[in-house]
N, C-alpha and C. Protein backbone atom coordinates (compact mmCIF):
# COMPACT_ATOMS: atom_id res chain seq x y z
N UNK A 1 90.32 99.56 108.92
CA UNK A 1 91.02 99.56 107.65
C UNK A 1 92.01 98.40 107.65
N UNK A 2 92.50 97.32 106.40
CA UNK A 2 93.41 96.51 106.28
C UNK A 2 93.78 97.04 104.95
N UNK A 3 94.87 96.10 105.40
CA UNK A 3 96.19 96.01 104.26
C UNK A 3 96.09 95.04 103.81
N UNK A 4 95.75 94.68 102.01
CA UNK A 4 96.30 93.16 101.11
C UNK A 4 97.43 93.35 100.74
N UNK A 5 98.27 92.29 101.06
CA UNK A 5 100.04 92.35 100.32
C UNK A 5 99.80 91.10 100.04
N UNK A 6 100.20 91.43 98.40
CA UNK A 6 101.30 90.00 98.22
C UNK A 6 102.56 90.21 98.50
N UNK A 7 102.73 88.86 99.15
CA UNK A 7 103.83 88.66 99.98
C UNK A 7 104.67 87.08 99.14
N UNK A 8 105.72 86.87 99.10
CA UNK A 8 106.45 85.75 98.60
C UNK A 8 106.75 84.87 99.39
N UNK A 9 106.27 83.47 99.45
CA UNK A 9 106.29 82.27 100.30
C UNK A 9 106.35 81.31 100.31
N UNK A 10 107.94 80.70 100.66
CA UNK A 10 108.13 79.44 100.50
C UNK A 10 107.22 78.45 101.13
N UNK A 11 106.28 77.20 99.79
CA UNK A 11 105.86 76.65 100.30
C UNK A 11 105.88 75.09 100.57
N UNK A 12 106.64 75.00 101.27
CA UNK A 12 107.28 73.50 101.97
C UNK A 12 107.33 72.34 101.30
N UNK A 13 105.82 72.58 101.11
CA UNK A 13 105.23 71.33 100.52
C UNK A 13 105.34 70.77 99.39
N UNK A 14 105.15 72.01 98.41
CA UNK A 14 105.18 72.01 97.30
C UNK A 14 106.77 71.80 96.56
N UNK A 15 107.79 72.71 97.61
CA UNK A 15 108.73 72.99 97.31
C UNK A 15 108.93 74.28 96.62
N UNK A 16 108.16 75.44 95.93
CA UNK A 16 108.89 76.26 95.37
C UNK A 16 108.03 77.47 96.08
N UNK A 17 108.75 78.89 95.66
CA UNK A 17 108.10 79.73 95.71
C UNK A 17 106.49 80.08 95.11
N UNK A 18 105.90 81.00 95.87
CA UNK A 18 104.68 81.35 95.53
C UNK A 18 104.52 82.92 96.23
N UNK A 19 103.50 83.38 95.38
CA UNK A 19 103.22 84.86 95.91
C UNK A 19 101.81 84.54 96.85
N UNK A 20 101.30 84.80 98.03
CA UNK A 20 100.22 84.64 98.57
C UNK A 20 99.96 86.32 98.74
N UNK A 21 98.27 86.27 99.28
CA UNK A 21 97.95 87.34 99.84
C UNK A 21 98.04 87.31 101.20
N UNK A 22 98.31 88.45 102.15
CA UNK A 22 98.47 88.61 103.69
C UNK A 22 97.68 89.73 103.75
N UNK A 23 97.10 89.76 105.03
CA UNK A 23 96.29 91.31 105.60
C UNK A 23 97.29 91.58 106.49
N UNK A 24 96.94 92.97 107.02
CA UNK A 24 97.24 93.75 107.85
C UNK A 24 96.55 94.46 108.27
N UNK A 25 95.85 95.03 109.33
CA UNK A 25 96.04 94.09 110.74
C UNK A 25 95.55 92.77 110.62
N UNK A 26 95.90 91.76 111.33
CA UNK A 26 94.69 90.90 112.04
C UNK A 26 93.59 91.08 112.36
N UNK A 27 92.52 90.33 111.51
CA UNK A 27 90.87 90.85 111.76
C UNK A 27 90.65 90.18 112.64
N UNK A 28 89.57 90.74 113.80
CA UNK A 28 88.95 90.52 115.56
C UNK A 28 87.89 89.68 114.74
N UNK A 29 87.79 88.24 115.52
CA UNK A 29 86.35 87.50 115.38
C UNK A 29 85.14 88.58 116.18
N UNK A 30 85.80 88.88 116.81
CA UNK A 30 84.81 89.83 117.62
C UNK A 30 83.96 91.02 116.56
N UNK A 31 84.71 91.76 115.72
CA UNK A 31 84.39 93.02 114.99
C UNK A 31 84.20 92.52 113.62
N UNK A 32 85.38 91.39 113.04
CA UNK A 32 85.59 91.45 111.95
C UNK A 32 85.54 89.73 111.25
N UNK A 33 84.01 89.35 111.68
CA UNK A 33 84.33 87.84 111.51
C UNK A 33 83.96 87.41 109.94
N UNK A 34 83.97 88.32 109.24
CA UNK A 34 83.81 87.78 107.65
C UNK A 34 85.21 87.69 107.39
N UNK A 35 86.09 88.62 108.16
CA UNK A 35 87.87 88.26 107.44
C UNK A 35 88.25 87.57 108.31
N UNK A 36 87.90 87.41 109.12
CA UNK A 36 88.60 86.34 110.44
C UNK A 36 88.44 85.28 110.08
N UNK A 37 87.09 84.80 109.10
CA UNK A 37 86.60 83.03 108.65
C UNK A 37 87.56 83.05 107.85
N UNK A 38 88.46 83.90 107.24
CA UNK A 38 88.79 83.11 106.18
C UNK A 38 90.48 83.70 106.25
N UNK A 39 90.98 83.92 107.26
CA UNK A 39 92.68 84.10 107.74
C UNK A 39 93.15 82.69 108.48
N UNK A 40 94.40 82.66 108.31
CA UNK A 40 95.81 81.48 108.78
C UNK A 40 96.94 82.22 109.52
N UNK A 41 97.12 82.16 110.78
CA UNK A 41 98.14 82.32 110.83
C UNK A 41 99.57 81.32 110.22
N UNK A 42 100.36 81.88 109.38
CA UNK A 42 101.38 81.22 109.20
C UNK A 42 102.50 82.37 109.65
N UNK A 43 103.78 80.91 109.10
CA UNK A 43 105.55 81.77 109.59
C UNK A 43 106.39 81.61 107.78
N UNK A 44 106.99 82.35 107.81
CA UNK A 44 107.09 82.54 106.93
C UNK A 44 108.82 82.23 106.96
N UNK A 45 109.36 81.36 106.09
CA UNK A 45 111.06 81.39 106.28
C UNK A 45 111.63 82.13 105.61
N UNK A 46 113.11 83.06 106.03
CA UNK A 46 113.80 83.33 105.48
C UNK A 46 113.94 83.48 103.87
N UNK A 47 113.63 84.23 102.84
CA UNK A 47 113.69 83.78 101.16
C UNK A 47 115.11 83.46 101.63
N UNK A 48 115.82 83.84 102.06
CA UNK A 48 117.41 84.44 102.10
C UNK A 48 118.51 84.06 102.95
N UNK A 49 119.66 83.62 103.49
CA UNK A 49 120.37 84.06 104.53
C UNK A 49 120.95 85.79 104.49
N UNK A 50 120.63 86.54 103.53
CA UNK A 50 120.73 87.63 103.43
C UNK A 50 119.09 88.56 103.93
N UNK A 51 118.33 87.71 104.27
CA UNK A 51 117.14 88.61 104.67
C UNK A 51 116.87 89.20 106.00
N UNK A 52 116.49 90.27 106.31
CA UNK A 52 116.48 90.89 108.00
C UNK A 52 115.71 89.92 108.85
N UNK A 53 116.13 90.16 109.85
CA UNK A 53 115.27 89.53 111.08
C UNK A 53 113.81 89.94 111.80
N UNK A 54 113.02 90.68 110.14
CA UNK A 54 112.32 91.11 110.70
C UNK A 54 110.71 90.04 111.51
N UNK A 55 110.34 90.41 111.72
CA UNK A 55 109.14 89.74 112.28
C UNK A 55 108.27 88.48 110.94
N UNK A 56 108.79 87.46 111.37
CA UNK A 56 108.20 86.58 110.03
C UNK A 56 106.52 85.73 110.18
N UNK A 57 106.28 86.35 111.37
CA UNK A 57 104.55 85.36 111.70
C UNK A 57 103.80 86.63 110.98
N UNK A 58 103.04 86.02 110.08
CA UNK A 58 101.59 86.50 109.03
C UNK A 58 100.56 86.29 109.08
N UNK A 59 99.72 86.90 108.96
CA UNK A 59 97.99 86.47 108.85
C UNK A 59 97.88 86.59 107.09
N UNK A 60 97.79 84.91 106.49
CA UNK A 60 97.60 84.30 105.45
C UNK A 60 95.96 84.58 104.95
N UNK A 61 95.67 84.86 104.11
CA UNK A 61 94.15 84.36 103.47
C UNK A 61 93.78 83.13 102.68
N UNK A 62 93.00 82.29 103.75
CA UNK A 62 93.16 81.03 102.91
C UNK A 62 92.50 81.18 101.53
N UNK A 63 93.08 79.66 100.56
CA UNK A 63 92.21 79.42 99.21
C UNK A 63 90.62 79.50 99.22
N UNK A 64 90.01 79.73 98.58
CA UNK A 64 88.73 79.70 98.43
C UNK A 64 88.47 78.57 97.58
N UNK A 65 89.48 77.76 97.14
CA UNK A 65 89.73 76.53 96.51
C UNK A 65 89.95 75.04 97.47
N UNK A 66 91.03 75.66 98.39
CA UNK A 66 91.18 74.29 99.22
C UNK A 66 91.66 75.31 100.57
N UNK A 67 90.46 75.31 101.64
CA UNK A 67 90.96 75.73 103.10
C UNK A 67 92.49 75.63 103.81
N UNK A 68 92.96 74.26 102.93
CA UNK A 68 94.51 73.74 104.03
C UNK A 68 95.21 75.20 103.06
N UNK A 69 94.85 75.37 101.96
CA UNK A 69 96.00 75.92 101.16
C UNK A 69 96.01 77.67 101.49
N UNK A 70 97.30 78.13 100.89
CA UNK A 70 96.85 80.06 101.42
C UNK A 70 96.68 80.64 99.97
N UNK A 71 95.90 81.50 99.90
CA UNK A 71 95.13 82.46 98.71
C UNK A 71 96.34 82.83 97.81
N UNK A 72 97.12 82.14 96.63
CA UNK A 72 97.55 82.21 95.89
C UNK A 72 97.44 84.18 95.15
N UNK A 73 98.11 85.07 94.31
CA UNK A 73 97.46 86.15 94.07
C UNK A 73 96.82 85.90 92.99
N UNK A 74 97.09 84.86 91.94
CA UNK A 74 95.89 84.24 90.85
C UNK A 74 94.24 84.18 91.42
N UNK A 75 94.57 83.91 92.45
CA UNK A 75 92.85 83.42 93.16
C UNK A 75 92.78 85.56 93.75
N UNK A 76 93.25 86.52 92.95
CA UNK A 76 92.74 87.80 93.92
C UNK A 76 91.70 87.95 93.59
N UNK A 77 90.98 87.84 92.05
CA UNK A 77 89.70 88.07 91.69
C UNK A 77 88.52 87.39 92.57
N UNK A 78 88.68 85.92 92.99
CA UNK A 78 87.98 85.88 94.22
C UNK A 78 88.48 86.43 95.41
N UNK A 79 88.77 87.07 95.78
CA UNK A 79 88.86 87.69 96.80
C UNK A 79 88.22 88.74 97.04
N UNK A 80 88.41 89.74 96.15
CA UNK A 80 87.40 90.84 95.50
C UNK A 80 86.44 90.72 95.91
N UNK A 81 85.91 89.57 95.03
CA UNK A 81 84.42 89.07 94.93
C UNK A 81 83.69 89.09 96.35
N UNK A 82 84.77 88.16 97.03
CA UNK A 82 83.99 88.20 98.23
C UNK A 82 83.94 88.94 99.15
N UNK A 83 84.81 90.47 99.08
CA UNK A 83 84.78 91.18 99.88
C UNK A 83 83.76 92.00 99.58
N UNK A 84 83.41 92.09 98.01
CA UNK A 84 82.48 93.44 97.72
C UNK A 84 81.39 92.67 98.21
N UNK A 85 80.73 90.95 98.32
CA UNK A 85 79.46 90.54 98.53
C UNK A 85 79.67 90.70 100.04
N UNK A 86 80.74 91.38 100.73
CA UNK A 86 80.67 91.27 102.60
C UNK A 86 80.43 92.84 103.07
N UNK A 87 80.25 93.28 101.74
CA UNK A 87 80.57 95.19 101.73
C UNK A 87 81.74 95.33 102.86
N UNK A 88 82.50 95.28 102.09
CA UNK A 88 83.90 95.93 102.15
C UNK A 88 84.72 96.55 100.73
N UNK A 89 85.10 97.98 100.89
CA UNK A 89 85.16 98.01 99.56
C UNK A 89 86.77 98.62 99.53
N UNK A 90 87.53 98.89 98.50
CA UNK A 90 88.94 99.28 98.29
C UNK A 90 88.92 100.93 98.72
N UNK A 91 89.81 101.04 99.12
CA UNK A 91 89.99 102.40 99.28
C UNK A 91 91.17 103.09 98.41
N UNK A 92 90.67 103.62 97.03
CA UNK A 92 91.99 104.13 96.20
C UNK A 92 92.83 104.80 96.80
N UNK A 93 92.19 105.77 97.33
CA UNK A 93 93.11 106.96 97.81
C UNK A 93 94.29 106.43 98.59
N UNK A 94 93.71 105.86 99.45
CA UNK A 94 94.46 105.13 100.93
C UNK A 94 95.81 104.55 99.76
N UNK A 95 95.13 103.34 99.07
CA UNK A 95 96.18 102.67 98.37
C UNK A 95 97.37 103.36 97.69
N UNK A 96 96.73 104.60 96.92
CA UNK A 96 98.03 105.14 96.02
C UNK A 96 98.86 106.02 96.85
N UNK A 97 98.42 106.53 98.02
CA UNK A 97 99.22 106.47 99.13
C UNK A 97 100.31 105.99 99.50
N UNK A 98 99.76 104.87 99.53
CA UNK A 98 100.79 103.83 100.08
C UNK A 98 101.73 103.06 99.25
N UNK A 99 100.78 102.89 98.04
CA UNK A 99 101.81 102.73 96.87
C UNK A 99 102.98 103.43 96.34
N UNK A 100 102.73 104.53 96.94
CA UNK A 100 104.32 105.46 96.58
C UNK A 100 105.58 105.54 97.51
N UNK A 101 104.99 104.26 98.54
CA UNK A 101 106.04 104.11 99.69
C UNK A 101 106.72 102.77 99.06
N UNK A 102 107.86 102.76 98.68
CA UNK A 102 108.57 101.34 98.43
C UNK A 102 109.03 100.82 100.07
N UNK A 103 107.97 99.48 99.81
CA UNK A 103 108.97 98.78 100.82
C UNK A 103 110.09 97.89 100.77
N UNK A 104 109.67 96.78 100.03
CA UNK A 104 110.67 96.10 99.85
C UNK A 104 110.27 94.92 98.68
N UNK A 105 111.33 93.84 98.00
CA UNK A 105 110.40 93.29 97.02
C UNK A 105 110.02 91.62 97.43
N UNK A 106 110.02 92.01 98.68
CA UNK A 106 109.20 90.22 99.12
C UNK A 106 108.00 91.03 99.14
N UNK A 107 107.23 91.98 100.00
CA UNK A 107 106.36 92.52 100.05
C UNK A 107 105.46 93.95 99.29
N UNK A 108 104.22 93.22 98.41
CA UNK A 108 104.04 94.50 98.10
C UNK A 108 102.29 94.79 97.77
N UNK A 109 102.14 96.36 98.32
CA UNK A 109 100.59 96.44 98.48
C UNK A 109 100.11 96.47 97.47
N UNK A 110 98.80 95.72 97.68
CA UNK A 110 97.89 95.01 97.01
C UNK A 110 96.61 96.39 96.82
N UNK A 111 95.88 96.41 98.18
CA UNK A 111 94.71 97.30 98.30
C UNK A 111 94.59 97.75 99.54
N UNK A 112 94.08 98.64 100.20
CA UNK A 112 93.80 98.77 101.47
C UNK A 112 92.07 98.98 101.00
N UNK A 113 91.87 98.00 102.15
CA UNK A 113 90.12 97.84 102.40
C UNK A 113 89.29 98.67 103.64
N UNK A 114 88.07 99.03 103.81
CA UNK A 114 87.36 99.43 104.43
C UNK A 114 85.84 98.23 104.74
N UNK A 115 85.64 98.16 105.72
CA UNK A 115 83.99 98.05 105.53
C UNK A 115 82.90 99.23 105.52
N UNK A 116 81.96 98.88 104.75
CA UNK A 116 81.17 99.65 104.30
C UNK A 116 80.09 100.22 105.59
């Protein structure tokens, strides 16, 4: 089972904020190499000097537009796409679950997935 969050991420380059998608866990090339082709590890800075110290390294989903870039949440409809053509499918239940847990508002769940 994974976790999609959009997550909020300063991006360097560009200069401004952006919402990307992140999984949770990290998919195994070993078990899980349809989500493994297409994850980044990145680090993620501070939004804040007011933000916790929590753990800031992510597993990014790259663009399906441009590989260097990370999966924008505009680009989620491909994402979808390509999970339902990898049979992997959403798990409602799981999600509204979890949706009734507030975490916080840099981070927030997207879907929790299964493979089929």
């Amino acid at each position: 089972m994974f976790f999609l969050y959009s997550t909020i991420y300063l991006d360097t380059i560009e200069n401004t904020y952006k919402r990307i998608i992140t999984i949770k866990p990290e998919p195994r090339k070993e078990t899980d190499i349809t989500l493994y082709n297409i994850i980044k590890h990145i680090h993620i800075q501070k939004n804040s000097p007011f933000s916790s110290n929590e753990n800031r390294c992510l597993i990014g989903i790259k663009s399906f537009e441009n590989n260097f870039k990370l999966l924008d949440v505009e680009e989620y409809e491909e994402l979808i796409s390509y999970l339902y053509e990898n049979n992997y499918k959403i798990e409602k239940n799981v999600t509204k679950i979890f949706n009734n847990i507030v975490t916080n508002n840099s981070k927030k769940l997207l879907c929790t997935i299964v493979k089929e």
